[in-house]
PDB file of N, CA and C in Angstrom:
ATOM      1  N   UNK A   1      21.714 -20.225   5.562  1.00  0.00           N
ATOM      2  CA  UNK A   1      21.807 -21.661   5.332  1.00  0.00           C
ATOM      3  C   UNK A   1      22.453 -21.942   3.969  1.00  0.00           C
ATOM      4  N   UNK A   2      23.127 -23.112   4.077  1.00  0.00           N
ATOM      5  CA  UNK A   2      23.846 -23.694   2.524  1.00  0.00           C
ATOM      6  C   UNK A   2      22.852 -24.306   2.207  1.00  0.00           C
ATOM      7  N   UNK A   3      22.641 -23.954   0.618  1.00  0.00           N
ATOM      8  CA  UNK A   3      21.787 -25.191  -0.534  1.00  0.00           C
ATOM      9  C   UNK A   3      22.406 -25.754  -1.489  1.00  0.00           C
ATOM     10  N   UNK A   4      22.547 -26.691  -1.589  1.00  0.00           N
ATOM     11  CA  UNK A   4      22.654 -27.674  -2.533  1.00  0.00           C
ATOM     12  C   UNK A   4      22.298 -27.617  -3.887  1.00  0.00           C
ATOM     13  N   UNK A   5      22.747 -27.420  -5.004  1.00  0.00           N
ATOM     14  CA  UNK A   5      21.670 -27.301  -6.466  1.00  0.00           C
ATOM     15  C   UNK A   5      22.085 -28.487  -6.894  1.00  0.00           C
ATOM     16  N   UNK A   6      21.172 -29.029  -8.024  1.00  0.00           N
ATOM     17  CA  UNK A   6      21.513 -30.178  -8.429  1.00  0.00           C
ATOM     18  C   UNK A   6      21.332 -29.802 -10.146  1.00  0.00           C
ATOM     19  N   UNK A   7      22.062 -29.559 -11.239  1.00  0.00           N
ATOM     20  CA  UNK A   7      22.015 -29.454 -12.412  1.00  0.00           C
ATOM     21  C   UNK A   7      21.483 -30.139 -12.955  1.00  0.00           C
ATOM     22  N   UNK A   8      20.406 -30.004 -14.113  1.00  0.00           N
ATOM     23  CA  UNK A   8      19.900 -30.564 -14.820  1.00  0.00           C
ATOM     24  C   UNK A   8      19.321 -30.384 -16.297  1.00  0.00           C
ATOM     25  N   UNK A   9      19.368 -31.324 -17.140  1.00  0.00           N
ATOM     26  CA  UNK A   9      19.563 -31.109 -18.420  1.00  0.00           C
ATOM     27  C   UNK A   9      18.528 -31.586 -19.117  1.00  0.00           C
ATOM     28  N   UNK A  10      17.585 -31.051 -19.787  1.00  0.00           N
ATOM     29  CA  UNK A  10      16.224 -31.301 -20.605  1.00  0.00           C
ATOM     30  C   UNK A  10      16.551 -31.408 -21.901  1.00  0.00           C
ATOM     31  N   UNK A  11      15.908 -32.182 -22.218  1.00  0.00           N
ATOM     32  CA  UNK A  11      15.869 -32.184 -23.801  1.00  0.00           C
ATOM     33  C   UNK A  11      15.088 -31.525 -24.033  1.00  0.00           C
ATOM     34  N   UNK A  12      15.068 -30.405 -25.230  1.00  0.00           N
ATOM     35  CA  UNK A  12      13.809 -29.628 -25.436  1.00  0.00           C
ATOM     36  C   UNK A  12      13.584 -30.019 -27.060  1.00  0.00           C
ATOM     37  N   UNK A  13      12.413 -30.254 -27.217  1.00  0.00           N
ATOM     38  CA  UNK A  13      11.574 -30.822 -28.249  1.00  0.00           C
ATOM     39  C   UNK A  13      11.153 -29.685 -29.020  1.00  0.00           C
ATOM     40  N   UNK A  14      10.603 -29.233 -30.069  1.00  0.00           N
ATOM     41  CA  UNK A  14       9.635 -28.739 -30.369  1.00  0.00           C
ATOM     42  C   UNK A  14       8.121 -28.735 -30.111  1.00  0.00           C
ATOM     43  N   UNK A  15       7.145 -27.928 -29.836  1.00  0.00           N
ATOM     44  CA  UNK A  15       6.261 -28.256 -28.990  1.00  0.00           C
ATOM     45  C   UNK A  15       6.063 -27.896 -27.559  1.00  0.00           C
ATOM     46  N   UNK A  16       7.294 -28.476 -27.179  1.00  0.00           N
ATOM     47  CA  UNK A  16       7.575 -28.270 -25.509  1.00  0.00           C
ATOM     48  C   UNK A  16       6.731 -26.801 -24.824  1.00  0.00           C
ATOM     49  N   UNK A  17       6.049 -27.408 -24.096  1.00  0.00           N
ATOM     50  CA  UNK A  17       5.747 -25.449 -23.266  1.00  0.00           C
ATOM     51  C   UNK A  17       6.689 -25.570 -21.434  1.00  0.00           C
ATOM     52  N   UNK A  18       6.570 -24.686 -20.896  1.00  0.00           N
ATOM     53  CA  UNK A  18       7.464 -24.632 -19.831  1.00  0.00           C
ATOM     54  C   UNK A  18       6.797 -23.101 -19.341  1.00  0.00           C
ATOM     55  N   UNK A  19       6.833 -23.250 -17.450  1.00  0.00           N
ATOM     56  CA  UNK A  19       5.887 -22.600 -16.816  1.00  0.00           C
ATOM     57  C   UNK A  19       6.982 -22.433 -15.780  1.00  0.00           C
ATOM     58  N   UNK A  20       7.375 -20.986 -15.641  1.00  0.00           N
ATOM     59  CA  UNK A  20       8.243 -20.093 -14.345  1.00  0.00           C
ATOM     60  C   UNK A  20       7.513 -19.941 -13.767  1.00  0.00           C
ATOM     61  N   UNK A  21       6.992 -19.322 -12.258  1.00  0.00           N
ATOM     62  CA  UNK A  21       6.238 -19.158 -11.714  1.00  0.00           C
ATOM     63  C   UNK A  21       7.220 -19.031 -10.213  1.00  0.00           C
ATOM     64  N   UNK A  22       6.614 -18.096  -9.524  1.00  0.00           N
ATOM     65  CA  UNK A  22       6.853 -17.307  -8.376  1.00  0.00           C
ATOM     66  C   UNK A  22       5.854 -18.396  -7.143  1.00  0.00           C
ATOM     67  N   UNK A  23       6.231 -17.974  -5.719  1.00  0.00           N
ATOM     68  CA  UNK A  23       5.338 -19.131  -5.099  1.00  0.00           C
ATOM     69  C   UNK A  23       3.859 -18.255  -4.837  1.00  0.00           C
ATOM     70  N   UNK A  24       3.789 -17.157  -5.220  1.00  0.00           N
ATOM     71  CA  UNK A  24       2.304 -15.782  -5.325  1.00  0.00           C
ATOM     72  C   UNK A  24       0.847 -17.161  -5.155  1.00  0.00           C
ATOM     73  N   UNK A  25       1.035 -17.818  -6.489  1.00  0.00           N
ATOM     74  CA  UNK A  25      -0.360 -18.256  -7.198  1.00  0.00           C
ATOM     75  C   UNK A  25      -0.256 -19.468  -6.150  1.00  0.00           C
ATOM     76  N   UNK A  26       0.615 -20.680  -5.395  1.00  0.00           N
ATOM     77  CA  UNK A  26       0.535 -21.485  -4.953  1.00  0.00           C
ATOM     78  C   UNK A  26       0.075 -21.502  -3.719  1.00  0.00           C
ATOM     79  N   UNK A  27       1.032 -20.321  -3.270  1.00  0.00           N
ATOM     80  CA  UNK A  27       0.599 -19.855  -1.412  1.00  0.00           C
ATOM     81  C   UNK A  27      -0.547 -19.080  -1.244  1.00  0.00           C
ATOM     82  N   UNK A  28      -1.335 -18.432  -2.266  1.00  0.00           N
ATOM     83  CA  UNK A  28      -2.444 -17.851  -2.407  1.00  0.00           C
ATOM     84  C   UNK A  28      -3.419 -18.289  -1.054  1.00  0.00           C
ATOM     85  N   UNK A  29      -4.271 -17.801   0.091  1.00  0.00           N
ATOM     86  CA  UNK A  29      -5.456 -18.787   0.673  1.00  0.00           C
ATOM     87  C   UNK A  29      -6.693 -18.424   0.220  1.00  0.00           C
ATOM     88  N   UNK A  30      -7.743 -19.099   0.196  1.00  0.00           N
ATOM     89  CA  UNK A  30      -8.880 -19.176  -0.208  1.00  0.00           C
ATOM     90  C   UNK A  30      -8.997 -20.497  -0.138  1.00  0.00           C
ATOM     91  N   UNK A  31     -10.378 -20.351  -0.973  1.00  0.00           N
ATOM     92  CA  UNK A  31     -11.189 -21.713  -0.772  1.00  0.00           C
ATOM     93  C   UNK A  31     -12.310 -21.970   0.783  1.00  0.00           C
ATOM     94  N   UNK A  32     -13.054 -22.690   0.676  1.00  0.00           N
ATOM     95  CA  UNK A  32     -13.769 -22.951   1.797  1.00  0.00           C
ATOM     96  C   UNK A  32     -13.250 -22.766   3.523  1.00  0.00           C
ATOM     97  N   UNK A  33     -12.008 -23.042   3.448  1.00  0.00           N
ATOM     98  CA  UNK A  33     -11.053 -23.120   4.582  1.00  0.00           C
ATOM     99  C   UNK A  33     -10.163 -22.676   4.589  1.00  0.00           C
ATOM    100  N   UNK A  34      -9.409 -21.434   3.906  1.00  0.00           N
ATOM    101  CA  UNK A  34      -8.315 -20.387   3.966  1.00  0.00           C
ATOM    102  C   UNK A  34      -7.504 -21.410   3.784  1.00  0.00           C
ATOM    103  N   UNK A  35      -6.834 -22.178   2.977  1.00  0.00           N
ATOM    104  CA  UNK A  35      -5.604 -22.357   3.050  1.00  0.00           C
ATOM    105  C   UNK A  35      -5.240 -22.191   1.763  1.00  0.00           C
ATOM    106  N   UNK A  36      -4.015 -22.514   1.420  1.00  0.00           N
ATOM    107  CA  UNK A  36      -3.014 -22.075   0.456  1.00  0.00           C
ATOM    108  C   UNK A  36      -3.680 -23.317  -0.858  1.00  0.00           C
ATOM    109  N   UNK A  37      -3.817 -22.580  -2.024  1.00  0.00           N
ATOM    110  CA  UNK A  37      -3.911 -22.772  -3.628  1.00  0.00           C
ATOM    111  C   UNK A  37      -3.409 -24.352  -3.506  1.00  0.00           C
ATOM    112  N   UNK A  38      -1.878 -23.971  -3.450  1.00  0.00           N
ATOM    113  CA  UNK A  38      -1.261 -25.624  -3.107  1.00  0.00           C
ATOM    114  C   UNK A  38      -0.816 -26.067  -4.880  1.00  0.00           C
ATOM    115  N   UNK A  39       0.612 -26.794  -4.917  1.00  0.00           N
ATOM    116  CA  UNK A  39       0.989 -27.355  -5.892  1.00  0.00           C
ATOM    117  C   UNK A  39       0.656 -27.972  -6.523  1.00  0.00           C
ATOM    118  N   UNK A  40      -0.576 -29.344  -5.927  1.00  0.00           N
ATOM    119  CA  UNK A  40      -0.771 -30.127  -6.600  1.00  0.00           C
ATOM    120  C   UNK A  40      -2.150 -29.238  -7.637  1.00  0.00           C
ATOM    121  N   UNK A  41      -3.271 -28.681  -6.833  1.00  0.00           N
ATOM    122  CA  UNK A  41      -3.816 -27.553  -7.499  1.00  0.00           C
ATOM    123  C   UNK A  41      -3.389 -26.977  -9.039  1.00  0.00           C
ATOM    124  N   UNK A  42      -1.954 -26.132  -8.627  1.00  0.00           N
ATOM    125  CA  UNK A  42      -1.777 -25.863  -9.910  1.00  0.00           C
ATOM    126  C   UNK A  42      -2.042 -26.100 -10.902  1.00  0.00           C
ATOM    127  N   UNK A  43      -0.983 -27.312 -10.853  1.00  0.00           N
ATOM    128  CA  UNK A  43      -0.562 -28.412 -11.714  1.00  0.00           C
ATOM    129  C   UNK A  43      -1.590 -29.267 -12.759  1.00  0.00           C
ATOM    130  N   UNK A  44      -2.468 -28.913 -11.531  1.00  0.00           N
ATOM    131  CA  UNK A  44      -3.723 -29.903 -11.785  1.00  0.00           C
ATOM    132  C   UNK A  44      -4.971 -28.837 -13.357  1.00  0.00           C
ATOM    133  N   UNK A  45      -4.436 -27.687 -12.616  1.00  0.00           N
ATOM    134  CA  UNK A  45      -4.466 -26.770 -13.592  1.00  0.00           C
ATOM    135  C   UNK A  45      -4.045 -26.471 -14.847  1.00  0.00           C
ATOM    136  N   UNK A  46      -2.397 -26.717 -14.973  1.00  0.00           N
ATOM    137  CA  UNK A  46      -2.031 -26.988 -16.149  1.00  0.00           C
ATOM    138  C   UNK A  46      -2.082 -28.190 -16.878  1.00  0.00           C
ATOM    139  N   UNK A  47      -2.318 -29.029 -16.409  1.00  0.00           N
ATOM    140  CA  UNK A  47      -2.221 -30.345 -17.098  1.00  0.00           C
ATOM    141  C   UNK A  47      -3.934 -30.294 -17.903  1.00  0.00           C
ATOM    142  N   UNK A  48      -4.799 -29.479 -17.553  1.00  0.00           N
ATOM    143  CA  UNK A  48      -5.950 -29.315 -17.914  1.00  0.00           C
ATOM    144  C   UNK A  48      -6.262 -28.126 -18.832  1.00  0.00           C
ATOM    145  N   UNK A  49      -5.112 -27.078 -19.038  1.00  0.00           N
ATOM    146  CA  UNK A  49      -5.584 -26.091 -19.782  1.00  0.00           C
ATOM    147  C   UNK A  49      -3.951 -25.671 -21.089  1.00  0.00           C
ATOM    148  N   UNK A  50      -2.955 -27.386 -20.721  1.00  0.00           N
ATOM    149  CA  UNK A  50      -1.992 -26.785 -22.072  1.00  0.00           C
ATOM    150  C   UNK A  50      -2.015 -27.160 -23.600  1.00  0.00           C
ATOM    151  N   UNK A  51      -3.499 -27.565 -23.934  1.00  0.00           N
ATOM    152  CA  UNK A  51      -3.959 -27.427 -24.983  1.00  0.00           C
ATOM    153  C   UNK A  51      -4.289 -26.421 -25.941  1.00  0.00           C
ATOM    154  N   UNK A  52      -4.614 -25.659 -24.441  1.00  0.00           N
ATOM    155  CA  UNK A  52      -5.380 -24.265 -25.481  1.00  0.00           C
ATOM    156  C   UNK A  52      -3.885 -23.099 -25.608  1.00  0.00           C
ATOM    157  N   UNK A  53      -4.236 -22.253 -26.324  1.00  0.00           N
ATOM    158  CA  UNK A  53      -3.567 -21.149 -26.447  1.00  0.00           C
ATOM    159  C   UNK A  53      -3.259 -20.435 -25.301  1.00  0.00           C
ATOM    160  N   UNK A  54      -1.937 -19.596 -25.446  1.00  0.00           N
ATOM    161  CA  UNK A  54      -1.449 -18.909 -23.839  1.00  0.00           C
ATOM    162  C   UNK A  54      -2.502 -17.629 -23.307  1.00  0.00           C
ATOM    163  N   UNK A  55      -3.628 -17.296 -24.562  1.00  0.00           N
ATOM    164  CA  UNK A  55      -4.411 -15.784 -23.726  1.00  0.00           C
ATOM    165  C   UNK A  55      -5.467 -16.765 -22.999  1.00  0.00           C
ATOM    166  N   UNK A  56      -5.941 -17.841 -23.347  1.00  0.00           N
ATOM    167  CA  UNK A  56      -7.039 -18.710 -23.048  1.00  0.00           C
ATOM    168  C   UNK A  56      -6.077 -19.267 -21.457  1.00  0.00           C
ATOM    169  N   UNK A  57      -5.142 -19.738 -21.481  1.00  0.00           N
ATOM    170  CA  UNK A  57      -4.307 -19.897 -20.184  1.00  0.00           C
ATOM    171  C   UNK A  57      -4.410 -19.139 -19.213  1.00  0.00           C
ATOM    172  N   UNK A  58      -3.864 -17.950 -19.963  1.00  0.00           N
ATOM    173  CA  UNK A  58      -3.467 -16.905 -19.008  1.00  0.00           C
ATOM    174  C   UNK A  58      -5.314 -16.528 -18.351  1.00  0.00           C
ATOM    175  N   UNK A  59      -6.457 -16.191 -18.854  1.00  0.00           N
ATOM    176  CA  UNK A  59      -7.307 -16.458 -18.730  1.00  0.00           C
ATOM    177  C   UNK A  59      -8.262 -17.443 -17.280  1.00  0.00           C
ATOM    178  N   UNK A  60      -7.935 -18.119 -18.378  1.00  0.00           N
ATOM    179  CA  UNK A  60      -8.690 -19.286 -16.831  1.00  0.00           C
ATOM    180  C   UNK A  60      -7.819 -19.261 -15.703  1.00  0.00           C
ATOM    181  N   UNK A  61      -6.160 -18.763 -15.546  1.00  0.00           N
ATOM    182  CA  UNK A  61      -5.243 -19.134 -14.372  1.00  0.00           C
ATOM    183  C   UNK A  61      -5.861 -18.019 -14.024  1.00  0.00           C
ATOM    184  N   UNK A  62      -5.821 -16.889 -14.060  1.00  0.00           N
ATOM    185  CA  UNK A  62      -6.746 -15.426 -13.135  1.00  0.00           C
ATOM    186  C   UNK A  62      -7.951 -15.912 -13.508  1.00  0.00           C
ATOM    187  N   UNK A  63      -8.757 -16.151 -13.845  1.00  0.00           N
ATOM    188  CA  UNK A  63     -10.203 -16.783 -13.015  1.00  0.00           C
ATOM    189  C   UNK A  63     -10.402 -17.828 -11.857  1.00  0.00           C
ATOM    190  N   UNK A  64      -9.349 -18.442 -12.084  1.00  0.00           N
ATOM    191  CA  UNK A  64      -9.075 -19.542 -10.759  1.00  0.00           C
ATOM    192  C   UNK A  64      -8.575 -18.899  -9.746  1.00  0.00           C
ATOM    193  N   UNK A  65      -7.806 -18.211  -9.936  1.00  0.00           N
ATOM    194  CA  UNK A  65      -6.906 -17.506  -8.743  1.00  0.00           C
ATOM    195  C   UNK A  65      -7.883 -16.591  -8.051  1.00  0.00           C
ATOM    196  N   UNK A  66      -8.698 -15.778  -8.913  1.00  0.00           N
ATOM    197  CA  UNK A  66      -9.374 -15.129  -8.358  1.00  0.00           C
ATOM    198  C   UNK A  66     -10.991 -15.364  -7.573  1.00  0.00           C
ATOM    199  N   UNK A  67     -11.557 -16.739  -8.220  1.00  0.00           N
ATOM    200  CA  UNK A  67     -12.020 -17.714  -7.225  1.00  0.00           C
ATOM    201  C   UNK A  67     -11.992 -18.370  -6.417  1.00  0.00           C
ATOM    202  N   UNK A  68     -11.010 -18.687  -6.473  1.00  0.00           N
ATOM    203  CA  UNK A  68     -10.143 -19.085  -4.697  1.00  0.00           C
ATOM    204  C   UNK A  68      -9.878 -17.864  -3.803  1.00  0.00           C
ATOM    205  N   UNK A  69      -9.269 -17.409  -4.201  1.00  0.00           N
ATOM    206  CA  UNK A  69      -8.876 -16.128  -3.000  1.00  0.00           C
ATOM    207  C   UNK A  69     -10.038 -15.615  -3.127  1.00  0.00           C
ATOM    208  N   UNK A  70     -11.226 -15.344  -3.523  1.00  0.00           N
ATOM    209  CA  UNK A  70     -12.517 -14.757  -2.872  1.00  0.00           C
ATOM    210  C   UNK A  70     -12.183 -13.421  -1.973  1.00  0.00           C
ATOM    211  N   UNK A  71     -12.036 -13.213  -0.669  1.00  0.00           N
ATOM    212  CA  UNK A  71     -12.574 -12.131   0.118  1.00  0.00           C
ATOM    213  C   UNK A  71     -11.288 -12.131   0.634  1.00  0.00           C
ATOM    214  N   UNK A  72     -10.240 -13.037   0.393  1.00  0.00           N
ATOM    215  CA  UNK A  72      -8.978 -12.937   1.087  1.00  0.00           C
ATOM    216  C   UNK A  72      -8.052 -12.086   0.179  1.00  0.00           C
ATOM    217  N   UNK A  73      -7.341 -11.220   1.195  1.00  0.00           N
ATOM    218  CA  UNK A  73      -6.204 -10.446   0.691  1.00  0.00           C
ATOM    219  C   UNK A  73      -5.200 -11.301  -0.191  1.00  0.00           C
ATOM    220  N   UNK A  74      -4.740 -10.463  -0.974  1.00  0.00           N
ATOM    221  CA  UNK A  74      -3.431 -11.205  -1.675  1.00  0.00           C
ATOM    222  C   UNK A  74      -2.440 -11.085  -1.147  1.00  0.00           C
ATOM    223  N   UNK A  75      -1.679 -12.321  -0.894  1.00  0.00           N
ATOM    224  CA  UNK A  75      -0.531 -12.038   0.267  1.00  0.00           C
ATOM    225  C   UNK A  75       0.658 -12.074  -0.301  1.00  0.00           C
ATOM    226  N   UNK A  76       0.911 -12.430  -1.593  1.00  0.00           N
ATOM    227  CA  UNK A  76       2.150 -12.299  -2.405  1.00  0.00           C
ATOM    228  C   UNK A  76       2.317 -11.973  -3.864  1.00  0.00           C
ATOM    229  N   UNK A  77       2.712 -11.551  -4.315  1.00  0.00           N
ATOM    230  CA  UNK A  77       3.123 -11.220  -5.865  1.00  0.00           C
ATOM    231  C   UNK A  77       2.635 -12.302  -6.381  1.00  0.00           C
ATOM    232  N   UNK A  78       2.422 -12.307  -7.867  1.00  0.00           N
ATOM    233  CA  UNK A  78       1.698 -13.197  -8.487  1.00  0.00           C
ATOM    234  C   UNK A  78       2.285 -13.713  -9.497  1.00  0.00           C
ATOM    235  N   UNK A  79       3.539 -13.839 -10.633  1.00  0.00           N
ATOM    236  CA  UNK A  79       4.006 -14.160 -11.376  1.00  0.00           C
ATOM    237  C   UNK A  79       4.463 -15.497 -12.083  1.00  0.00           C
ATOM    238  N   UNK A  80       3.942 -15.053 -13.116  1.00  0.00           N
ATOM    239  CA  UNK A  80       3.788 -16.764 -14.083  1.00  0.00           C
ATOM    240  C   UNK A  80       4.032 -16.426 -15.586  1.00  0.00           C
ATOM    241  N   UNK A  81       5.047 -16.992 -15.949  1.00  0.00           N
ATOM    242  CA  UNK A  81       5.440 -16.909 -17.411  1.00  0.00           C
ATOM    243  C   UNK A  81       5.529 -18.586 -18.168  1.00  0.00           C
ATOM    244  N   UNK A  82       4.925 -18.425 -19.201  1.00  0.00           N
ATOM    245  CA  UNK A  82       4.852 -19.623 -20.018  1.00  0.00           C
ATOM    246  C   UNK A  82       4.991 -19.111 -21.240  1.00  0.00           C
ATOM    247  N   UNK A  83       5.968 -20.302 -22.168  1.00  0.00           N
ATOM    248  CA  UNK A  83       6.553 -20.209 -23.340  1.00  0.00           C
ATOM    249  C   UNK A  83       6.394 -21.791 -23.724  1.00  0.00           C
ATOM    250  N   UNK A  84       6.205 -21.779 -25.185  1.00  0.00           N
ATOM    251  CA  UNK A  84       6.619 -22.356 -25.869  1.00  0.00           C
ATOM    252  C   UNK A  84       7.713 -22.482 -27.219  1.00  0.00           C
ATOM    253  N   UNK A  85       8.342 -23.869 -27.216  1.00  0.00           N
ATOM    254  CA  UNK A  85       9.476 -24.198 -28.312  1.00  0.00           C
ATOM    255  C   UNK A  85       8.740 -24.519 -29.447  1.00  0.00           C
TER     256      UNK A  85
END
């Protein structure tokens, strides 16, 4: 299939943090009802833990991950890089 990209240009601040991430941690299932981690999840995640420092991050994101997926296999690679400017 053809995709489309659409370029785009950030201003980067000082301060700024910024989060790569693989779809591993999103498509993850667990939880009460096997389904997938899910984006808004994440998110909901970072917007709650980019105060603290990146070992305290890195931290609570594998304690979450690994409370959700509970007894379920890991079905994809897991990768997440965060930086700050």
């Amino acid at each position: 299939p053809f995709y489309q990209f659409t370029e785009h240009t950030i201003e980067v601040k000082t301060g700024m943090q910024f989060y790569l991430t693989t779809d591993g941690y999103i498509d993850q299932n667990g939880g009460k009802k096997g389904f997938c981690f899910g984006k808004k999840n994440f998110q909901k995640i970072l917007l709650e833990i980019q105060s603290s420092d990146f070992m305290t991050q890195k931290n609570i994101l594998t304690k979450k991950l690994e409370e959700y997926q509970g007894d379920n296999e890991r079905n994809d690679d897991v990768t997440l890089v965060g930086f700050k400017i």
